[in-house]
PDB file of N, CA and C in Angstrom:
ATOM      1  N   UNK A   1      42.684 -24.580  20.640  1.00  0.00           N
ATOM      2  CA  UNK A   1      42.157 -24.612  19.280  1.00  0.00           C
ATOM      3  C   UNK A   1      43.314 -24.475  18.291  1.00  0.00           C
ATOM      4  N   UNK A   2      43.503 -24.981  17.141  1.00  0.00           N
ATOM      5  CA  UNK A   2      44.117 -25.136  16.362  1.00  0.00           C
ATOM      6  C   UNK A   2      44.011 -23.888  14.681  1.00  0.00           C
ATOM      7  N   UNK A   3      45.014 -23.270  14.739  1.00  0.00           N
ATOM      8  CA  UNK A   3      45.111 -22.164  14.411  1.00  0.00           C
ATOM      9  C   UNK A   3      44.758 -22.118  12.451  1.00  0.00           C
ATOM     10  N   UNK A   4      43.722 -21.542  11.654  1.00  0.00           N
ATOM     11  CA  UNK A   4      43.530 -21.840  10.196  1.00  0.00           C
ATOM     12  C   UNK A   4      42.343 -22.731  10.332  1.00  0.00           C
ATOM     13  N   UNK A   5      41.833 -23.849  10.771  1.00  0.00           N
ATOM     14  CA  UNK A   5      41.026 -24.645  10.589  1.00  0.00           C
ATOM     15  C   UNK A   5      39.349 -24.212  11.216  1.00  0.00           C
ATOM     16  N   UNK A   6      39.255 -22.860  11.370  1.00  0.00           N
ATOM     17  CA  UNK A   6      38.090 -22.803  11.890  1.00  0.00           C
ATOM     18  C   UNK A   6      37.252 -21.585  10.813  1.00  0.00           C
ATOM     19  N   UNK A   7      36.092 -21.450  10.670  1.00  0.00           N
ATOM     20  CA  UNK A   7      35.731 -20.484   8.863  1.00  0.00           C
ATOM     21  C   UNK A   7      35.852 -19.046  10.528  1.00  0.00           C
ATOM     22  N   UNK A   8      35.603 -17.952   9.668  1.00  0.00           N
ATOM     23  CA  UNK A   8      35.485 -17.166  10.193  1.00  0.00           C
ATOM     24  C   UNK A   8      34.269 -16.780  10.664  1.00  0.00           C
ATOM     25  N   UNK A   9      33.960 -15.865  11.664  1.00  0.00           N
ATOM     26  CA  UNK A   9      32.725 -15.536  12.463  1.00  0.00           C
ATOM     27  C   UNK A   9      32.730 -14.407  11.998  1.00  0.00           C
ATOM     28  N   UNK A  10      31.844 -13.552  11.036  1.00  0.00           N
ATOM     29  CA  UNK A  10      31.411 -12.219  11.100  1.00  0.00           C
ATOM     30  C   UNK A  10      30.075 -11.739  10.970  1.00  0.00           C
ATOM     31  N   UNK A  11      29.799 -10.543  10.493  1.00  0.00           N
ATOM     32  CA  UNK A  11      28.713  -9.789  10.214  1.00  0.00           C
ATOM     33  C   UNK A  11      28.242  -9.762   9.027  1.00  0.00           C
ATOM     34  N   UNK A  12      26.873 -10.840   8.269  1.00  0.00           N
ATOM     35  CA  UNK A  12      27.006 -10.529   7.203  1.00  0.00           C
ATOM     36  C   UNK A  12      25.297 -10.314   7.481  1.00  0.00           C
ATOM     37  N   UNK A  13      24.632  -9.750   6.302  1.00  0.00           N
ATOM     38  CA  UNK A  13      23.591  -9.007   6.041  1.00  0.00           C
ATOM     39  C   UNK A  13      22.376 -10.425   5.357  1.00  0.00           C
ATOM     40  N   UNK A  14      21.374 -10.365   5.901  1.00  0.00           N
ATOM     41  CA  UNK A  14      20.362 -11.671   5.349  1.00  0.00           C
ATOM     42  C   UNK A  14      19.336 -10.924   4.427  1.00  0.00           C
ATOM     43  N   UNK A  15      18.775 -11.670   3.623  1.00  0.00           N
ATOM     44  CA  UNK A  15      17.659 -11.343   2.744  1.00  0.00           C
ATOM     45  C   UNK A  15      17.111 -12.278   2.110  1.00  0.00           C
ATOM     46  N   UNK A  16      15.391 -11.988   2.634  1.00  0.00           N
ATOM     47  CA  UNK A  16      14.420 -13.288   2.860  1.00  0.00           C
ATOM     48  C   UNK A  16      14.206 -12.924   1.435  1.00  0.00           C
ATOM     49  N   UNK A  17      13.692 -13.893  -0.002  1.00  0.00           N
ATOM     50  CA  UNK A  17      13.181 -13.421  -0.914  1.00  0.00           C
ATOM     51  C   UNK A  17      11.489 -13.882  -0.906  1.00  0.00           C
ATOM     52  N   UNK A  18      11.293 -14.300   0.062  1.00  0.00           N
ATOM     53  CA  UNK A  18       9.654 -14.858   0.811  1.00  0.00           C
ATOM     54  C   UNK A  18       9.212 -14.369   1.043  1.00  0.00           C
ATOM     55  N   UNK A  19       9.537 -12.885   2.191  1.00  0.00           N
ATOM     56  CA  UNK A  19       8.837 -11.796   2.405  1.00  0.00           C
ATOM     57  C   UNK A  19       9.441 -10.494   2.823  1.00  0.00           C
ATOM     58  N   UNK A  20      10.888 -10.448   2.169  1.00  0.00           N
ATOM     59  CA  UNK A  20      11.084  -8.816   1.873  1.00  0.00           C
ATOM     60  C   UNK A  20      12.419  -8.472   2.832  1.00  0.00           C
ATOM     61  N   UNK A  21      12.126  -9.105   4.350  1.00  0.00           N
ATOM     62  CA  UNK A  21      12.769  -8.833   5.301  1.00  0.00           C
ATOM     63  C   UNK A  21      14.132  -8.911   5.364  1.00  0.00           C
ATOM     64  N   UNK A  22      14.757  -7.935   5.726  1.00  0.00           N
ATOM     65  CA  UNK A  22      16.468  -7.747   5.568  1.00  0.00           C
ATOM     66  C   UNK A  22      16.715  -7.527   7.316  1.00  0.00           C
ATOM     67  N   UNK A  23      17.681  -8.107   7.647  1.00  0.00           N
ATOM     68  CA  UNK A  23      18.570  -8.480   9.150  1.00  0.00           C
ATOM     69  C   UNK A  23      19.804  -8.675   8.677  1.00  0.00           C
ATOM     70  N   UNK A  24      20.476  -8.152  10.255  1.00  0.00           N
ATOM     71  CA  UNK A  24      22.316  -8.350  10.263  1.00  0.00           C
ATOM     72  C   UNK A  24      22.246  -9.408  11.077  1.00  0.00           C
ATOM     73  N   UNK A  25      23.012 -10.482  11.404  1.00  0.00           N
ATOM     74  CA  UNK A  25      23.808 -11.400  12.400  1.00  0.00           C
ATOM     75  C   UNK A  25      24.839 -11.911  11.902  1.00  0.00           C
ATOM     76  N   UNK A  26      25.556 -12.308  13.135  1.00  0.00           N
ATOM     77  CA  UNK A  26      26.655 -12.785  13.004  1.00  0.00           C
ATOM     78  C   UNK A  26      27.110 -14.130  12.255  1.00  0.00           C
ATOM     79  N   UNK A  27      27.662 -14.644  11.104  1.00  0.00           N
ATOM     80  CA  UNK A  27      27.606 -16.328  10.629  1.00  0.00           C
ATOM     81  C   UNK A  27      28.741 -16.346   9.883  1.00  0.00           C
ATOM     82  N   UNK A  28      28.993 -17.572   9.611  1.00  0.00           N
ATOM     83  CA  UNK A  28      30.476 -18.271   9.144  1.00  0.00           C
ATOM     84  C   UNK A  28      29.780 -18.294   7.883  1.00  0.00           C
ATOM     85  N   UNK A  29      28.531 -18.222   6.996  1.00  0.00           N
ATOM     86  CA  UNK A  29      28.311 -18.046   6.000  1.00  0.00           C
ATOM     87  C   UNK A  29      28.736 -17.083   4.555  1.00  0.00           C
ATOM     88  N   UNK A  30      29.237 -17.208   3.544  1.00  0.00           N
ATOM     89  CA  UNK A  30      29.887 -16.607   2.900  1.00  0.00           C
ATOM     90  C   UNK A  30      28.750 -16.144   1.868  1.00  0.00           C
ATOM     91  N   UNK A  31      28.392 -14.828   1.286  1.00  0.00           N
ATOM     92  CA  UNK A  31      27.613 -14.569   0.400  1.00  0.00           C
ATOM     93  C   UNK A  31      27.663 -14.983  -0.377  1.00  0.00           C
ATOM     94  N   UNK A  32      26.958 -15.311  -1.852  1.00  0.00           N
ATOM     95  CA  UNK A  32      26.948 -16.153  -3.530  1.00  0.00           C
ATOM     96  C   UNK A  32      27.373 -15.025  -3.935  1.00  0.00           C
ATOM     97  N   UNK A  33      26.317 -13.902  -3.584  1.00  0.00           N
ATOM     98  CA  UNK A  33      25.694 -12.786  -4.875  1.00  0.00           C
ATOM     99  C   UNK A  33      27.128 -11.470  -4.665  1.00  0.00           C
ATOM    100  N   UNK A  34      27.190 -10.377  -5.128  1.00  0.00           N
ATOM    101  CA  UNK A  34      28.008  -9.128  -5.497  1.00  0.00           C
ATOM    102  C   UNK A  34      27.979  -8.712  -4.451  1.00  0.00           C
ATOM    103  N   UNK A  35      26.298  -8.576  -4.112  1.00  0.00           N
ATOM    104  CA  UNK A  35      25.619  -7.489  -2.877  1.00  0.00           C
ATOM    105  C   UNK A  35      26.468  -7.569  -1.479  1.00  0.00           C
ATOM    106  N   UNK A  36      26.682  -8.835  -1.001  1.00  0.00           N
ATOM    107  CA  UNK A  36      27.701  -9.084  -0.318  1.00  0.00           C
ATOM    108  C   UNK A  36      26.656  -9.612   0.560  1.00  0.00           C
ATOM    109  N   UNK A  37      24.882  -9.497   0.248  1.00  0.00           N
ATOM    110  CA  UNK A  37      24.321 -10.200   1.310  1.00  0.00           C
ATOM    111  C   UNK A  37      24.000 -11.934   1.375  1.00  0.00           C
ATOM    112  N   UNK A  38      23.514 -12.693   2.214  1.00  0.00           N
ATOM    113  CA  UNK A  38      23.025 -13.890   1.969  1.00  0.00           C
ATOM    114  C   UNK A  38      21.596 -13.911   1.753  1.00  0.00           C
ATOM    115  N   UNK A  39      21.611 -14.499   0.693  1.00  0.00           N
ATOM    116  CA  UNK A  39      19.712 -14.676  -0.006  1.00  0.00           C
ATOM    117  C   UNK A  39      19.311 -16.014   0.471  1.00  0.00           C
ATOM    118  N   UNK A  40      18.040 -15.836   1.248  1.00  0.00           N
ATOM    119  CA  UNK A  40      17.181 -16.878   1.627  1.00  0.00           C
ATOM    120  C   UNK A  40      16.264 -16.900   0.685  1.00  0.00           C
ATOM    121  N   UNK A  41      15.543 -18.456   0.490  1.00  0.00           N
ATOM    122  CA  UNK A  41      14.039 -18.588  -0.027  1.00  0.00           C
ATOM    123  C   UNK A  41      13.176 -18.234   0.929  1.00  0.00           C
ATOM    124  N   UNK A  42      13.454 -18.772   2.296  1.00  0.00           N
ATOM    125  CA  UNK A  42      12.224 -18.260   3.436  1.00  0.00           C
ATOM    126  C   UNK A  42      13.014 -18.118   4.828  1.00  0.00           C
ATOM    127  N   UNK A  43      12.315 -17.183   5.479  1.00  0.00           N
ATOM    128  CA  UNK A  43      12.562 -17.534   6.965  1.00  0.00           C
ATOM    129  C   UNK A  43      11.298 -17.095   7.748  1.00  0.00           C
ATOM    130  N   UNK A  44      12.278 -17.404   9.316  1.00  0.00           N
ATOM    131  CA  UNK A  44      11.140 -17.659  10.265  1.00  0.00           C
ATOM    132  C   UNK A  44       9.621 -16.739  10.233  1.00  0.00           C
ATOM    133  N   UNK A  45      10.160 -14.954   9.510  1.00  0.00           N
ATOM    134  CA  UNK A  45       8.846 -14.533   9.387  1.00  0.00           C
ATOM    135  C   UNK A  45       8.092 -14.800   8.438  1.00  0.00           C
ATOM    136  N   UNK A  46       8.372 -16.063   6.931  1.00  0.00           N
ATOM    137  CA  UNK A  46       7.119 -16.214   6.189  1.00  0.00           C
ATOM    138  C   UNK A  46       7.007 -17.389   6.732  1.00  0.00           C
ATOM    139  N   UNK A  47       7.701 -18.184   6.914  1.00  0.00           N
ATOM    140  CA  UNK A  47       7.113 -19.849   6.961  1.00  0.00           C
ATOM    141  C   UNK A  47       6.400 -20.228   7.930  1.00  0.00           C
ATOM    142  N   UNK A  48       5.623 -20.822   7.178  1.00  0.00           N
ATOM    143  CA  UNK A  48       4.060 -21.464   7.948  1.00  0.00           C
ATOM    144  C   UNK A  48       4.413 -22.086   8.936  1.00  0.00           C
ATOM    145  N   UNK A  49       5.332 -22.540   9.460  1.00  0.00           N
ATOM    146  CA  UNK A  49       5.655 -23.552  10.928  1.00  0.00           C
ATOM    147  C   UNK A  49       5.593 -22.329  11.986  1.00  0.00           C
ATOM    148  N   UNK A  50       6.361 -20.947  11.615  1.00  0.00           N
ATOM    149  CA  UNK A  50       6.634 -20.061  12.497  1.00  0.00           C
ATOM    150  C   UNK A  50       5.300 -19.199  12.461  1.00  0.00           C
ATOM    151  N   UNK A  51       5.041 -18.926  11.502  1.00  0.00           N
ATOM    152  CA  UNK A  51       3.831 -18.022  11.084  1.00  0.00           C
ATOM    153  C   UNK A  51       1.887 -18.826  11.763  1.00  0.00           C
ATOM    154  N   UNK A  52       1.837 -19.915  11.898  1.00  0.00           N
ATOM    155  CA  UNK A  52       1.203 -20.754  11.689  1.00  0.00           C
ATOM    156  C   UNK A  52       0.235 -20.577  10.690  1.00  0.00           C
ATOM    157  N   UNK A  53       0.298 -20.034   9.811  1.00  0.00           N
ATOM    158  CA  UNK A  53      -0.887 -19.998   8.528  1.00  0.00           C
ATOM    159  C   UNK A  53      -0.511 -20.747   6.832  1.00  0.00           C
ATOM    160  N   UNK A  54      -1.076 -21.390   6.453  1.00  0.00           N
ATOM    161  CA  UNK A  54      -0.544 -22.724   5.911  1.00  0.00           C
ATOM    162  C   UNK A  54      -0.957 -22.009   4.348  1.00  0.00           C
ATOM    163  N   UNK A  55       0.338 -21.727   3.723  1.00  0.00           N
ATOM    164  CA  UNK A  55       0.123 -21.485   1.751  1.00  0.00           C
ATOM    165  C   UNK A  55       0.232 -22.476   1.055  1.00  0.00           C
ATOM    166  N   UNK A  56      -1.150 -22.777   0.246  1.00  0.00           N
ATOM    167  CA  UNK A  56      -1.269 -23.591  -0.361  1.00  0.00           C
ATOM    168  C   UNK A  56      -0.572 -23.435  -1.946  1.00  0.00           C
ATOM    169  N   UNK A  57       0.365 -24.469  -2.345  1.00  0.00           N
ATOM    170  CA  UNK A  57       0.669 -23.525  -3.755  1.00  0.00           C
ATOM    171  C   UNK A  57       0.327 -24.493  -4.823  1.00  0.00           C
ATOM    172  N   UNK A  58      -0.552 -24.523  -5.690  1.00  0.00           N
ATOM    173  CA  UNK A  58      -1.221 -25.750  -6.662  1.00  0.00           C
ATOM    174  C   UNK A  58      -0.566 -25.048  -7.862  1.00  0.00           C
ATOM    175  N   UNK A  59       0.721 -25.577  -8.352  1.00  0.00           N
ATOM    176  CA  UNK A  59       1.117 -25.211  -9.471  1.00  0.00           C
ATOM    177  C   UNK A  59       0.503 -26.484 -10.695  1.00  0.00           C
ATOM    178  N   UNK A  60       0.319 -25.431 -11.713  1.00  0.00           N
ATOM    179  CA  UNK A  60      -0.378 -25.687 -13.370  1.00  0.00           C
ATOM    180  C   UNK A  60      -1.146 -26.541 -12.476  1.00  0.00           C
ATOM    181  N   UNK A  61      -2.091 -26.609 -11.940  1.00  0.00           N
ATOM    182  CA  UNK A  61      -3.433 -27.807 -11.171  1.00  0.00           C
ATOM    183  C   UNK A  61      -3.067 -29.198 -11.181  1.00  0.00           C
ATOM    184  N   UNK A  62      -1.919 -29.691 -10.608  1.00  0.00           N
ATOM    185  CA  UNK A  62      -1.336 -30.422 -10.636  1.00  0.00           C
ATOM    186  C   UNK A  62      -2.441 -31.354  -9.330  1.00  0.00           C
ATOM    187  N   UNK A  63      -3.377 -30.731  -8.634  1.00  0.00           N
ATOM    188  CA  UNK A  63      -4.360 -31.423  -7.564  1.00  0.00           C
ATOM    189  C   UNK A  63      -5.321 -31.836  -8.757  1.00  0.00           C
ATOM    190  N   UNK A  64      -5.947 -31.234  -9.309  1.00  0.00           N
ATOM    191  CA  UNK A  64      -6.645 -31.504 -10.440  1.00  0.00           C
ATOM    192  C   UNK A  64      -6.615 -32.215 -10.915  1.00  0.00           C
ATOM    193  N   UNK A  65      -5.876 -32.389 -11.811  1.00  0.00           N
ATOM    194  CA  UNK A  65      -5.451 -33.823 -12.471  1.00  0.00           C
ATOM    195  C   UNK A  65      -5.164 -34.824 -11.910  1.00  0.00           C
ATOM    196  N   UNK A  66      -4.979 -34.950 -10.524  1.00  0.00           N
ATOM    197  CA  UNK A  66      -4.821 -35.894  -9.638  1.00  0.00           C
ATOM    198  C   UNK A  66      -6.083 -36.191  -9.006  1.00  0.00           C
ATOM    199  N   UNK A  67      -6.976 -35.696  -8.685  1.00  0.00           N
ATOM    200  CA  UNK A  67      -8.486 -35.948  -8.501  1.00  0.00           C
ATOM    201  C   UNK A  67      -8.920 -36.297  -9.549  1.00  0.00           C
ATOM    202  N   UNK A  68      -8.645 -35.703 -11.222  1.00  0.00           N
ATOM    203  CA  UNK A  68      -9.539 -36.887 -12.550  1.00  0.00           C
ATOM    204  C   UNK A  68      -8.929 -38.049 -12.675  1.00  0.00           C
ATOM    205  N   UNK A  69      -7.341 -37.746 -12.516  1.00  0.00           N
ATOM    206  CA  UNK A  69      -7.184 -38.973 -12.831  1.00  0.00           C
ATOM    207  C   UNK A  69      -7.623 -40.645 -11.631  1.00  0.00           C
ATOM    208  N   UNK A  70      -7.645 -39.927 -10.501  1.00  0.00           N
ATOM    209  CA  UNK A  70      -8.321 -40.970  -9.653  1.00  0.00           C
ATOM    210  C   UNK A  70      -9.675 -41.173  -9.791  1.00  0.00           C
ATOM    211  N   UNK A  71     -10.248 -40.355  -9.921  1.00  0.00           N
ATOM    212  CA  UNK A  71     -11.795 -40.595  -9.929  1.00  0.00           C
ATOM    213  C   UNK A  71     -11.992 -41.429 -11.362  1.00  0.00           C
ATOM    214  N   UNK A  72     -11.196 -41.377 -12.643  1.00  0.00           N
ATOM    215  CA  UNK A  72     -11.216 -42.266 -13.463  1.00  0.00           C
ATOM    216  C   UNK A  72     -11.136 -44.001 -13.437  1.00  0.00           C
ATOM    217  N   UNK A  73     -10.222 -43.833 -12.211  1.00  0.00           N
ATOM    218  CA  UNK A  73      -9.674 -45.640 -12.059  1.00  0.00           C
ATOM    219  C   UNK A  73     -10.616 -45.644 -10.848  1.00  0.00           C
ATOM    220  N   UNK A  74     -10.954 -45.316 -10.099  1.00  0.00           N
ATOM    221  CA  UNK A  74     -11.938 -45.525  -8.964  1.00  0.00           C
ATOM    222  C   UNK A  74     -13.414 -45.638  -9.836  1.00  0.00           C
ATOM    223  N   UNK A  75     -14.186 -45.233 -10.713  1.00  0.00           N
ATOM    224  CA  UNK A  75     -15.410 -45.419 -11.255  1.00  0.00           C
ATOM    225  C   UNK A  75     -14.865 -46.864 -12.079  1.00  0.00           C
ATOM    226  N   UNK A  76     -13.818 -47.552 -12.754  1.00  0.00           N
ATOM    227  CA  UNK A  76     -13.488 -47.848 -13.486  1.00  0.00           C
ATOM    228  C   UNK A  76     -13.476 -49.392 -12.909  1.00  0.00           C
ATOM    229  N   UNK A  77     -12.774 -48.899 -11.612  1.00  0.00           N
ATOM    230  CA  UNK A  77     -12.741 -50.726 -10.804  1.00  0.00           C
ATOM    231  C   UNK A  77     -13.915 -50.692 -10.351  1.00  0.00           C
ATOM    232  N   UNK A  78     -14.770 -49.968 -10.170  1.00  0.00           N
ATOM    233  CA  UNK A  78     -16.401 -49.913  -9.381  1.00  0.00           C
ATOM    234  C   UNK A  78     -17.520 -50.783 -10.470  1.00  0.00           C
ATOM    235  N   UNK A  79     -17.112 -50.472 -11.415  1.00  0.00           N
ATOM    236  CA  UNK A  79     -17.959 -50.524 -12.691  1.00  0.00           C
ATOM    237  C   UNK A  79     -17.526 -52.084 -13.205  1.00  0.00           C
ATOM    238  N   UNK A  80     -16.595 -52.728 -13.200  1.00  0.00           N
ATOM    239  CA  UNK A  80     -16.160 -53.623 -13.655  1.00  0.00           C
ATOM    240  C   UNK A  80     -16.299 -54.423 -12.981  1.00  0.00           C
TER     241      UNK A  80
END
């Protein structure tokens, strides 16, 4: 192996902001924040692939308006 060209392997500290959970392992990952830990959006204990229970998240009813606005052009070509 060639000596400088490889990141380093250590101990840095994880933190899920999905569901709370803080763990140590080992990663070539470098922290953003002060804390010195690495911040996740999710891991394996919230996300629905691992978890199998599926969060639905309907921001400002963005399904809503997508059901009037179809049901508008669907009565619209029906009618015509």
């Amino acid at each position: 192996m060639k000596a400088g060209i490889h990141p380093i392997y250590e101990m840095r500290e994880f933190h899920c902001y999905g569901c709370g959970t803080e763990w140590k392992t080992r990663t070539t990952l470098k922290p953003h924040t002060s804390d010195g830990k690495v911040h996740l959006d999710i891991c394996s204990q919230c996300h629905p692939f691992f978890t199998g229970k599926q969060k639905l998240l309907d921001k400002a009813g963005r399904v809503d308006r997508f059901r009037k606005r179809y049901a508008k052009v669907q009565t619209e070509t029906t009618n015509g």
